[in-house]
Structure formats: structure tokens, C-alpha cells
C-alpha atoms as a PDB file:
ATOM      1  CA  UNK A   1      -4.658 -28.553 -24.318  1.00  0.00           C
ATOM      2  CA  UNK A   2      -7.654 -29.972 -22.707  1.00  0.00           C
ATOM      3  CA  UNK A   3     -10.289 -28.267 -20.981  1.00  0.00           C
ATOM      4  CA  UNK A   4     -13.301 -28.846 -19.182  1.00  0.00           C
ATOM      5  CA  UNK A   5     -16.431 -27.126 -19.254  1.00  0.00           C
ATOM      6  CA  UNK A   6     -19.382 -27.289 -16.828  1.00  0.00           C
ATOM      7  CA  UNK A   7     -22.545 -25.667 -16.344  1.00  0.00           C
ATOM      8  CA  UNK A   8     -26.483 -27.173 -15.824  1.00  0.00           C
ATOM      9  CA  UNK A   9     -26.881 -24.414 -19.078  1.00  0.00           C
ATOM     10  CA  UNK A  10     -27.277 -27.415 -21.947  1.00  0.00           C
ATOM     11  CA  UNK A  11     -26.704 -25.051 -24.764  1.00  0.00           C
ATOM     12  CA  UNK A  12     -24.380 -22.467 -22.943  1.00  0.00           C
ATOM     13  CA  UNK A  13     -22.199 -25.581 -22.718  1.00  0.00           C
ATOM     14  CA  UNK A  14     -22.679 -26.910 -26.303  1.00  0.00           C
ATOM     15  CA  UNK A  15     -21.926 -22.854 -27.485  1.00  0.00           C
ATOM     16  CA  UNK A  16     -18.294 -22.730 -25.876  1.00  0.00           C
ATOM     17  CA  UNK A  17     -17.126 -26.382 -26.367  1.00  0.00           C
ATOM     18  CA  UNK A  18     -17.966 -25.559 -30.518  1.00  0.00           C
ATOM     19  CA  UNK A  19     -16.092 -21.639 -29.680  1.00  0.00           C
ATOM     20  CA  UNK A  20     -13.264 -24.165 -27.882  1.00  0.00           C
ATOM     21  CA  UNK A  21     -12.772 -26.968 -30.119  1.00  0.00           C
ATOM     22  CA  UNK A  22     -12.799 -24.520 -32.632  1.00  0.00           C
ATOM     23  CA  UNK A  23      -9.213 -22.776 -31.256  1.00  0.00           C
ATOM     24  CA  UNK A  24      -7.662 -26.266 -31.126  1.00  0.00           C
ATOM     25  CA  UNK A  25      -8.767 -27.494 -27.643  1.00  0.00           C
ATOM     26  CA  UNK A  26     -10.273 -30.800 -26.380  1.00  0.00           C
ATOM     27  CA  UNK A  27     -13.261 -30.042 -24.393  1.00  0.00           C
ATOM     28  CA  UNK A  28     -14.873 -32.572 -21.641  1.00  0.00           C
ATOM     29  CA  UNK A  29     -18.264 -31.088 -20.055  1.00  0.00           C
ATOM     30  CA  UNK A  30     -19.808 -31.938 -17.584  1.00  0.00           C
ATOM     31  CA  UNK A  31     -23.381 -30.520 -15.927  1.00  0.00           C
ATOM     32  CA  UNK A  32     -23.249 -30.269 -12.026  1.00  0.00           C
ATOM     33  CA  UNK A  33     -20.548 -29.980  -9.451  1.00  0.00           C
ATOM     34  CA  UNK A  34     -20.458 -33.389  -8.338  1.00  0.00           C
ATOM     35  CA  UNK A  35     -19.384 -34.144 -12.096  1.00  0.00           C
ATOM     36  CA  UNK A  36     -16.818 -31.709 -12.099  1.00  0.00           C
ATOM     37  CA  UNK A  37     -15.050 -33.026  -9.538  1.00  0.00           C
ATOM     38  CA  UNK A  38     -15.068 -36.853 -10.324  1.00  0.00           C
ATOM     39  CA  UNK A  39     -13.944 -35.652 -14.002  1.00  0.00           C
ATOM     40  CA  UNK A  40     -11.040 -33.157 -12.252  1.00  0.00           C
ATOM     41  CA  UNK A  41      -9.409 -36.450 -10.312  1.00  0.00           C
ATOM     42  CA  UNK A  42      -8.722 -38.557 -13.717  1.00  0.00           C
ATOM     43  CA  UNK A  43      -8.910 -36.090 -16.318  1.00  0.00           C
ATOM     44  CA  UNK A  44      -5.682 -34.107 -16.469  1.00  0.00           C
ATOM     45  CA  UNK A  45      -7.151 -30.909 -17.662  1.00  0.00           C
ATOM     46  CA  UNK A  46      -5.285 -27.699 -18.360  1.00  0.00           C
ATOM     47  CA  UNK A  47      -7.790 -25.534 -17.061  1.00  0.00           C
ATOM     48  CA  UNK A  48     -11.687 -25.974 -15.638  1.00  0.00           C
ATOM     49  CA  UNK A  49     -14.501 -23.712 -16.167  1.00  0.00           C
ATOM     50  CA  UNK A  50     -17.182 -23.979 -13.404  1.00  0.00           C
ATOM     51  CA  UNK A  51     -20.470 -22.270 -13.305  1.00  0.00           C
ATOM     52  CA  UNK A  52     -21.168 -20.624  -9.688  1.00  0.00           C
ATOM     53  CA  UNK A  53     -24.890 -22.364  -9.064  1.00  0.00           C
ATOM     54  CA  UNK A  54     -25.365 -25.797 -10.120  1.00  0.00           C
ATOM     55  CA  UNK A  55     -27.390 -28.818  -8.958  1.00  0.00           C
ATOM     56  CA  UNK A  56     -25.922 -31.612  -6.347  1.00  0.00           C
ATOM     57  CA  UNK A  57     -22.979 -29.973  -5.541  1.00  0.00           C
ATOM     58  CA  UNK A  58     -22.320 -25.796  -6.445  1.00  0.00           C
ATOM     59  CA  UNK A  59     -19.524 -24.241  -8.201  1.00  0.00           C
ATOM     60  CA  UNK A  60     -17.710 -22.776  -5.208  1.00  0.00           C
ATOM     61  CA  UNK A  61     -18.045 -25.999  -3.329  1.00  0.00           C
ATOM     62  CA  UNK A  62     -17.286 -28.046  -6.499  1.00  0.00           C
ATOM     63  CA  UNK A  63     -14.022 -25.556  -6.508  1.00  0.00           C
ATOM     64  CA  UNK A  64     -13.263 -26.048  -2.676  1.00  0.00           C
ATOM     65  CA  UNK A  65     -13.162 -29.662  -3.102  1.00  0.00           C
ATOM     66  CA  UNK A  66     -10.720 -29.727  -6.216  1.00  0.00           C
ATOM     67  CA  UNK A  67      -8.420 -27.567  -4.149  1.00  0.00           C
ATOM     68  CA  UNK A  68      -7.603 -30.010  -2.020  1.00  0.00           C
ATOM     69  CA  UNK A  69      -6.204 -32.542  -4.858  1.00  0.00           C
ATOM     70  CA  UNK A  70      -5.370 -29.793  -7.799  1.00  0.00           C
ATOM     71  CA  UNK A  71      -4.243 -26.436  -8.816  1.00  0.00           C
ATOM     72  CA  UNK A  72      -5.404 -26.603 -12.001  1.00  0.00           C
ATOM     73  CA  UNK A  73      -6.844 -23.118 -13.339  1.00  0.00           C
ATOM     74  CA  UNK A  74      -9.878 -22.425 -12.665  1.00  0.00           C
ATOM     75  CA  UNK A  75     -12.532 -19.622 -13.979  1.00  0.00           C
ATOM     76  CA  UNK A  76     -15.815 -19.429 -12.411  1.00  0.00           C
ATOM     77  CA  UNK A  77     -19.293 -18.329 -14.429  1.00  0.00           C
ATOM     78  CA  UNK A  78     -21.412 -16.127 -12.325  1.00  0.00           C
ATOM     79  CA  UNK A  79     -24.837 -14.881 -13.401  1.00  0.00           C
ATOM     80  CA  UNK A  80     -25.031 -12.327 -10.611  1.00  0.00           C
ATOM     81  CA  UNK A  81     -21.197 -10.688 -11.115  1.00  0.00           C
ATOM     82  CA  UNK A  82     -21.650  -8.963  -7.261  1.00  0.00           C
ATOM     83  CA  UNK A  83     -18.408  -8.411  -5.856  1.00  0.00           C
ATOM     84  CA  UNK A  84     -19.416 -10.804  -2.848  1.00  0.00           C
ATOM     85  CA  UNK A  85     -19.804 -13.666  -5.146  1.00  0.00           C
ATOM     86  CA  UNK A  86     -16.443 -13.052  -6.723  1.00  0.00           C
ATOM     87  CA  UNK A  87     -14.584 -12.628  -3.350  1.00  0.00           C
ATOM     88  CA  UNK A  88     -16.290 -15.690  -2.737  1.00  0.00           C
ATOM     89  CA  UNK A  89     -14.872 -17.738  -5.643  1.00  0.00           C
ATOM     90  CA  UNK A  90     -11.445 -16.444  -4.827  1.00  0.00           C
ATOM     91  CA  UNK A  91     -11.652 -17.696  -1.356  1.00  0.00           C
ATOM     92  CA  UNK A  92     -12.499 -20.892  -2.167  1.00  0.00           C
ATOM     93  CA  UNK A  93      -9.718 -21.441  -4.952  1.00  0.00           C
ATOM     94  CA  UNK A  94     -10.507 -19.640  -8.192  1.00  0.00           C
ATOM     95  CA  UNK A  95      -8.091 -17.842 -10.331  1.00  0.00           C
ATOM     96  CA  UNK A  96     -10.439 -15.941 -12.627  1.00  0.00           C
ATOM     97  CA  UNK A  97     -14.216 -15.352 -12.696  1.00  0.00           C
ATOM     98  CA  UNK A  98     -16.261 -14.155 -15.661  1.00  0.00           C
ATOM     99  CA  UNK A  99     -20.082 -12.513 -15.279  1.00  0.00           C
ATOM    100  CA  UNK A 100     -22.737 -13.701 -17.393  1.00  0.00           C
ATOM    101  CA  UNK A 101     -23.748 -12.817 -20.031  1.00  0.00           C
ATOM    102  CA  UNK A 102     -20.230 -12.950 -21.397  1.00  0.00           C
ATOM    103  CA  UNK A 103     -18.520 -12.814 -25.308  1.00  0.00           C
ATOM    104  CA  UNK A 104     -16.986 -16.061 -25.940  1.00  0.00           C
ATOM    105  CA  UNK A 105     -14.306 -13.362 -26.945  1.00  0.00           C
ATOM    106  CA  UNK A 106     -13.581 -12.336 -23.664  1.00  0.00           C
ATOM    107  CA  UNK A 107     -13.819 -16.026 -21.853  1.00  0.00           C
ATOM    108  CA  UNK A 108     -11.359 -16.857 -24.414  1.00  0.00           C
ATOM    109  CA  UNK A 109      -8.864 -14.289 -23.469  1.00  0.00           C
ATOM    110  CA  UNK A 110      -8.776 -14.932 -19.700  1.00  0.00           C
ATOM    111  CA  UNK A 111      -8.341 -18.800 -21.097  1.00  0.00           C
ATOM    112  CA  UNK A 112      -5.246 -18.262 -22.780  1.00  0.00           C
ATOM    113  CA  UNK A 113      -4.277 -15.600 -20.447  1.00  0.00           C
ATOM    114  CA  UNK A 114      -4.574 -18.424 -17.797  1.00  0.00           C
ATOM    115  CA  UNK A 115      -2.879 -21.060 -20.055  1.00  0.00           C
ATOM    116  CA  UNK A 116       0.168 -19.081 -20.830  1.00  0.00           C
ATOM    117  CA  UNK A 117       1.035 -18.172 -16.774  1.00  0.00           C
ATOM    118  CA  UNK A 118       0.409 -21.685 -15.950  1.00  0.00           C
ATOM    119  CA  UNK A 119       1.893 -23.641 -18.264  1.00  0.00           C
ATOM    120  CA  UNK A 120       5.707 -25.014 -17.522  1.00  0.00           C
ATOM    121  CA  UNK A 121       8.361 -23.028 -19.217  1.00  0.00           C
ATOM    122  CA  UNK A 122      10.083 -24.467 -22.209  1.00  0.00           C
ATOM    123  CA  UNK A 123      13.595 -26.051 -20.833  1.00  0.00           C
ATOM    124  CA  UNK A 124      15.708 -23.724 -22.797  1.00  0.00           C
ATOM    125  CA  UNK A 125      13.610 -20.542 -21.913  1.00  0.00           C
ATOM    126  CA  UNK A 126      15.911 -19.119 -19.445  1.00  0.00           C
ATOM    127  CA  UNK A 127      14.468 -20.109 -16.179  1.00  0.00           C
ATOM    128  CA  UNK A 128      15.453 -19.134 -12.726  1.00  0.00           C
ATOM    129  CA  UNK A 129      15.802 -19.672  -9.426  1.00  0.00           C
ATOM    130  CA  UNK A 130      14.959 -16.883  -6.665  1.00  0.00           C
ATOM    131  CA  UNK A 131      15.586 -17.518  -3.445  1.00  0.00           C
ATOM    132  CA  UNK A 132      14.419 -15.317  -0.715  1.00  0.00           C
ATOM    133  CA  UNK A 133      15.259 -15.928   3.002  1.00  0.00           C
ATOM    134  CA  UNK A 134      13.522 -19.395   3.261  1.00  0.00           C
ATOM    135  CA  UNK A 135      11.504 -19.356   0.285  1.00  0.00           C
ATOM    136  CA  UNK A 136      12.631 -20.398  -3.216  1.00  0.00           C
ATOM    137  CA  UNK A 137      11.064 -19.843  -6.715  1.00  0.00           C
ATOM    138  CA  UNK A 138      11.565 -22.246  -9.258  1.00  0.00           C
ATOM    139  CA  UNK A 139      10.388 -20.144 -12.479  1.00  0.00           C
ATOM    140  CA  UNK A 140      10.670 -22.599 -14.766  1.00  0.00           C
ATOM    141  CA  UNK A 141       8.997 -25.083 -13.041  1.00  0.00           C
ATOM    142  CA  UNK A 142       6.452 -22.173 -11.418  1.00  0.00           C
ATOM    143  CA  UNK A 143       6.936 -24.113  -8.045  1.00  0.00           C
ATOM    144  CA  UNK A 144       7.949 -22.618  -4.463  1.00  0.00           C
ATOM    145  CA  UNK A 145       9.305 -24.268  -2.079  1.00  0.00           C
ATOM    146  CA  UNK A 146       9.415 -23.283   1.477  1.00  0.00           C
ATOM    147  CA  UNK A 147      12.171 -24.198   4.116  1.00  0.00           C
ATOM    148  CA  UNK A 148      12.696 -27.498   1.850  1.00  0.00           C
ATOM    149  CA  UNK A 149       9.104 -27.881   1.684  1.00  0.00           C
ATOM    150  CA  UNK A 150       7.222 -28.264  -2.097  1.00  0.00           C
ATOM    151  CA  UNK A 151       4.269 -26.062  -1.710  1.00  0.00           C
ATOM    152  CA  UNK A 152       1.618 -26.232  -4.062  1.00  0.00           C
ATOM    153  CA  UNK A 153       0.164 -22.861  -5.871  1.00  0.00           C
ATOM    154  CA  UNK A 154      -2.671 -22.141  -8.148  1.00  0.00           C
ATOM    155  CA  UNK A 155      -1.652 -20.220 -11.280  1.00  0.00           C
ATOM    156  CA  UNK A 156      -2.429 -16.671 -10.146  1.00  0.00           C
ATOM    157  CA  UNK A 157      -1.213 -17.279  -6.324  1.00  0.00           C
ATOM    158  CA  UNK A 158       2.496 -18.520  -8.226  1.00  0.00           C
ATOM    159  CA  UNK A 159       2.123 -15.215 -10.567  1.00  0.00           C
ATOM    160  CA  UNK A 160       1.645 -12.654  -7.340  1.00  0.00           C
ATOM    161  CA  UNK A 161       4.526 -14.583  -5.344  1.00  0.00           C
ATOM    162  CA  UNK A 162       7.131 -14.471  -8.417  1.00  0.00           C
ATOM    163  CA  UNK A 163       6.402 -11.221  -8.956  1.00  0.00           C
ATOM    164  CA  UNK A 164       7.226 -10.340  -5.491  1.00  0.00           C
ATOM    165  CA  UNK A 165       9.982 -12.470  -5.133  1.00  0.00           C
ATOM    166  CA  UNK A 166      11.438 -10.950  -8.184  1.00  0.00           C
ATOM    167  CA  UNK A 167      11.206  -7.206  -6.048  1.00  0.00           C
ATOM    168  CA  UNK A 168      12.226  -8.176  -2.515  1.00  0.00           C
ATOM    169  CA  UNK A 169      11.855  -5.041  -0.008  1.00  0.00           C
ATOM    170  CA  UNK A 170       9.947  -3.213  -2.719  1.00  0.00           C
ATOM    171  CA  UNK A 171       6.093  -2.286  -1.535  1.00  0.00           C
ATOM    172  CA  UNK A 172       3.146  -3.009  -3.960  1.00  0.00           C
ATOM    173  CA  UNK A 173       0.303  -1.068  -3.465  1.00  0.00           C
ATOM    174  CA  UNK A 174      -3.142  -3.120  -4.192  1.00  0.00           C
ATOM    175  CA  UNK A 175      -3.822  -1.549  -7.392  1.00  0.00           C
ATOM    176  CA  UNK A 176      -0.427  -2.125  -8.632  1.00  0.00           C
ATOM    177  CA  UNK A 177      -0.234  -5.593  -8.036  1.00  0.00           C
ATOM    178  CA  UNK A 178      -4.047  -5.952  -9.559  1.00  0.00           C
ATOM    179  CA  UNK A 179      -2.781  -3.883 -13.056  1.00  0.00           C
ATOM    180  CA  UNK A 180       0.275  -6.101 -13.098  1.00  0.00           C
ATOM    181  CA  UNK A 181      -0.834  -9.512 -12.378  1.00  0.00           C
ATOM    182  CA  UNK A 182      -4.491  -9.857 -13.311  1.00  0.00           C
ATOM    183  CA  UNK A 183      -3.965  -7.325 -16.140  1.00  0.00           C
ATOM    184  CA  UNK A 184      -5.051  -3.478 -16.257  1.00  0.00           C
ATOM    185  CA  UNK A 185      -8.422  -4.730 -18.379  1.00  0.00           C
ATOM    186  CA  UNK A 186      -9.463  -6.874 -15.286  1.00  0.00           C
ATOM    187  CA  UNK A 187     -12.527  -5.475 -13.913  1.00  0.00           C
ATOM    188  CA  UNK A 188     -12.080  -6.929 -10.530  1.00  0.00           C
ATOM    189  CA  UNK A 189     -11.899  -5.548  -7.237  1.00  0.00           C
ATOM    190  CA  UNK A 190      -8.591  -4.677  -4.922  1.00  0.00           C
ATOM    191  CA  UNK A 191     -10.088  -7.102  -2.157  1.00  0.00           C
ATOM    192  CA  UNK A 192      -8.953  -9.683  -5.007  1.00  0.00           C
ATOM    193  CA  UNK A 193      -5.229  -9.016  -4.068  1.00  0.00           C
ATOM    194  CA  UNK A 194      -6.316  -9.265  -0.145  1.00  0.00           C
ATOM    195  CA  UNK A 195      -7.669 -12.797  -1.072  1.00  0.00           C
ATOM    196  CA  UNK A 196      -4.731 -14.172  -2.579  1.00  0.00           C
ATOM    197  CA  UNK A 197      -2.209 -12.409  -0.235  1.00  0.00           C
ATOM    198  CA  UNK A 198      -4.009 -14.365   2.561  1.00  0.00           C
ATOM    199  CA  UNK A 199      -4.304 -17.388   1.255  1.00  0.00           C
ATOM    200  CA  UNK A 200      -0.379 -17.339   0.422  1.00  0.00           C
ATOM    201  CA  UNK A 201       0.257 -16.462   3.454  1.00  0.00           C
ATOM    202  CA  UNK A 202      -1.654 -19.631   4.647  1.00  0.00           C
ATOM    203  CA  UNK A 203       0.448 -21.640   2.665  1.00  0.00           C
ATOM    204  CA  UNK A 204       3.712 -20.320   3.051  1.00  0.00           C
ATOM    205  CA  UNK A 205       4.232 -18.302   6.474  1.00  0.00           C
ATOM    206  CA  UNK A 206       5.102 -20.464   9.305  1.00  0.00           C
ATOM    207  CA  UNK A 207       2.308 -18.611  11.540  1.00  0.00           C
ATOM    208  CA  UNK A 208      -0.344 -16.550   8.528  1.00  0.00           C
ATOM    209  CA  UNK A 209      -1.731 -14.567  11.223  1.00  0.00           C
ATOM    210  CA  UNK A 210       2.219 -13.359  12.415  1.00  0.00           C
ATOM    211  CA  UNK A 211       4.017 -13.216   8.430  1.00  0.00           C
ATOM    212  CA  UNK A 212       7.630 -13.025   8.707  1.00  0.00           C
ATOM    213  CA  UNK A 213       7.776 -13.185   4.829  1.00  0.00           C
ATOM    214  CA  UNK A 214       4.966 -11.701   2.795  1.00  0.00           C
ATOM    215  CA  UNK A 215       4.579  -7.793   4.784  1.00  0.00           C
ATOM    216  CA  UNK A 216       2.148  -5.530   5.059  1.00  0.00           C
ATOM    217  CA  UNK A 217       3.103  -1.693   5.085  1.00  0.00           C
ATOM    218  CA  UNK A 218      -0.096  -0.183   6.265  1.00  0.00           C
ATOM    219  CA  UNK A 219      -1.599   2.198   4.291  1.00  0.00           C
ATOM    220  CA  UNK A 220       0.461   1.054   0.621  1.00  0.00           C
ATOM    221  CA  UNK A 221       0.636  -2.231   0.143  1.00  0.00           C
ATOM    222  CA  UNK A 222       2.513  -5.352   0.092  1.00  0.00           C
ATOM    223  CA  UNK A 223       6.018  -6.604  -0.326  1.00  0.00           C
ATOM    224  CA  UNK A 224       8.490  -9.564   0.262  1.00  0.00           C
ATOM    225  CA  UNK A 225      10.889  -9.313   3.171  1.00  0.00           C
ATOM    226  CA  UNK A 226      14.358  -8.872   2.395  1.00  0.00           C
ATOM    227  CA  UNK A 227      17.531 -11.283   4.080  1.00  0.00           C
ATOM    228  CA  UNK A 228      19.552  -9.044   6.026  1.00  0.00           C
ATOM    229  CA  UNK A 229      22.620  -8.549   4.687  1.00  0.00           C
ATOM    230  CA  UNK A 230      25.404 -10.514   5.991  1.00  0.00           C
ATOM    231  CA  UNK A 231      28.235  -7.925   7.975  1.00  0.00           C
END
């Protein structure tokens, strides 16, 4: 699995490609945001770590802009850690964050953690096909297609979807979906699942501001509409 690592911190880098290379990956690095995303169009990386403030171009920017080509997983480094910033990150395309400091210990978990929801499923591992009204979920292939239309998700957005998807009719509340998709040792905060609920809803709704698909029920949560039933 290849991975790339970048961050103006010199030795910060040189510590987790040595942690990295050490669990069997192939590391690239890289040291501003402008590098980051020249190395994210030709690299074919599993998964890209991006510290938040770097020189010529910033994390979050550096993130933006690999959206728009990419869904590779991504995990942002922020010095700060203020909920702001990490709202931030999500906005702009991140699927994880981690504060510094940080044990290599922990940035490794929410790697493989990352790895294993993202990765294609082995062809003989069982994998379905949910369809919901006009939206279909490949889970082997972790795609989604809506109304015959291939959309493109970042690991965590396909992870929230599938799970809901899975549940049709059945209401989430915020905290739920947080324990159950980003894990019930995430440290984040509920307006995490906000993020991602809107930006699916960008992506897959017809009209985001007027959902027929992904629901609100005010005051719990979320859920998938259900078809009708057929008299």
C-alpha cells in the first residue's frame, strides 16, 4: 500500500515515513501543498496525510483541490485541534483529522482504520447490491450510483451512505451514526456527521437544499427514505 506523507515539519516527516515503512508501506513525502497535489495526480496512493498549514499552497486548500480529481483518503495534521479547524477539513474533503502532538500509535490506527473501509472487497467476499428508490450501492465495489449516474465518494461519505442504505426508514441520531461509523474512540464532534450528511446530499439529491432521499427528522437524526410499497 502506498502512502504519502506531507508536512513543512523535516523530521516530523522523516519520524512517520521510518514508523510507516516500518508496517510494510511505501511512503512518498512531500513538504508543501502545492507538492501534494502534483504528487496526488500521478501517484496512485492509498491514502494522503496532509498537514493543515503549509507554505505555497495550505492543507485544506491542498485537500480542496485533490477533491476535484480523487477520493483518495485523506487525514489532516492540525497543530491547533479547535473544532473550527476540523469542521473545516471536513468541508473541504477530509475523512479523518489527527491533533498534534500525536502517537505514531494512534495515526497508525486511523491509517488502517481508513485502509480497511476503503479498500475494494475481495471478489469472493460476499458483496451486495442495495438499491434504494433511485440510488444503488455497490458494496463490493463501495460505489453508488444515482439514477444511472456513477457518483464518486470519499471513504467515510461511502461508509455513512452504506450504512444507511443498509437501514432504509430507520432514523440515526448524530451520535449514533458518529459511534458507528467513525468509531466510539473518535474524539470528534457531532457537527462531523452534519458535514458529511451535506456534502452527500450535494452529491446525490437532485436539489441538496430540498432531499427527497437522505431525511432529516428534526430533533433525532437522519435516515434514508424508504420506496413506497407497491399496492
Amino acid at each position: 500500500m502506498k502512502i504519502l506523507v506531507v508536512d513543512d515539519e523535516k523530521l516530523l516527516v522523516k519520524g512517520i515515513k521510518f514508523n510507516l515503512e516500518n508496517e510494510g508501506y511505501q511512503v512518498d513525502v512531500g513538504y508543501d501543498g502545492q507538492e501534494a497535489v502534483e504528487a496526488a495526480r500521478v501517484g496512485g496512493y492509498d491514502l494522503i496525510i496532509l498537514d493543515v498549514m503549509m507554505p505555497r499552497l495550505g492543507g485544506l486548500e491542498a485537500c480542496m483541490k485533490i477533491r476535484e480529481f480523487s477520493t483518495v483518503p485523506i487525514i489532516m495534521l492540525t497543530a491547533r485541534g479547535e473544532d473550527t479547524d476540523k469542521i473545516m477539513g471536513f468541508e473541504y474533503g477530509a475523512d479523518d483529522y489527527v491533533t498534534k502532538p500525536f502517537n505514531i500509535l494512534e495515526l497508525k490506527a486511523r491509517i488502517r482504520a481508513l485502509l480497511r473501509r476503503s479498500f475494494i472487497a475481495a471478489p469472493d467476499s460476499g458483496g451486495e447490491r442495495i438499491t434504494v428508490g433511485p440510488l444503488t450501492i455497490d458494496t463490493e465495489q463501495r460505489s453508488a450510483i444515482r439514477s444511472g449516474e456513477h457518483v464518486e465518494l470519499t471513504a467515510k461519505e461511502f461508509d455513512l451512505i452504506e450504512l444507511l442504505a443498509k437501514n432504509p426508514g430507520r432514523v440515526y441520531s448524530r451520535e449514533n451514526l458518529l459511534n458507528i461509523v467513525w468509531g466510539r474512540d473518535y474524539q470528534g464532534d457531532v457537527r462531523t456527521v452534519d458535514v458529511h450528511v451535506r456534502r452527500l446530499r450535494e452529491k446525490l439529491e437532485q436539489s441538496p437544499a430540498e432531499p427527497d432521499l437522505i431525511m432529516t427528522k428534526w430533533g433525532v437524526g437522519y435516515y434514508l427514505k424508504a420506496p413506497k410499497a407497491e399496492n
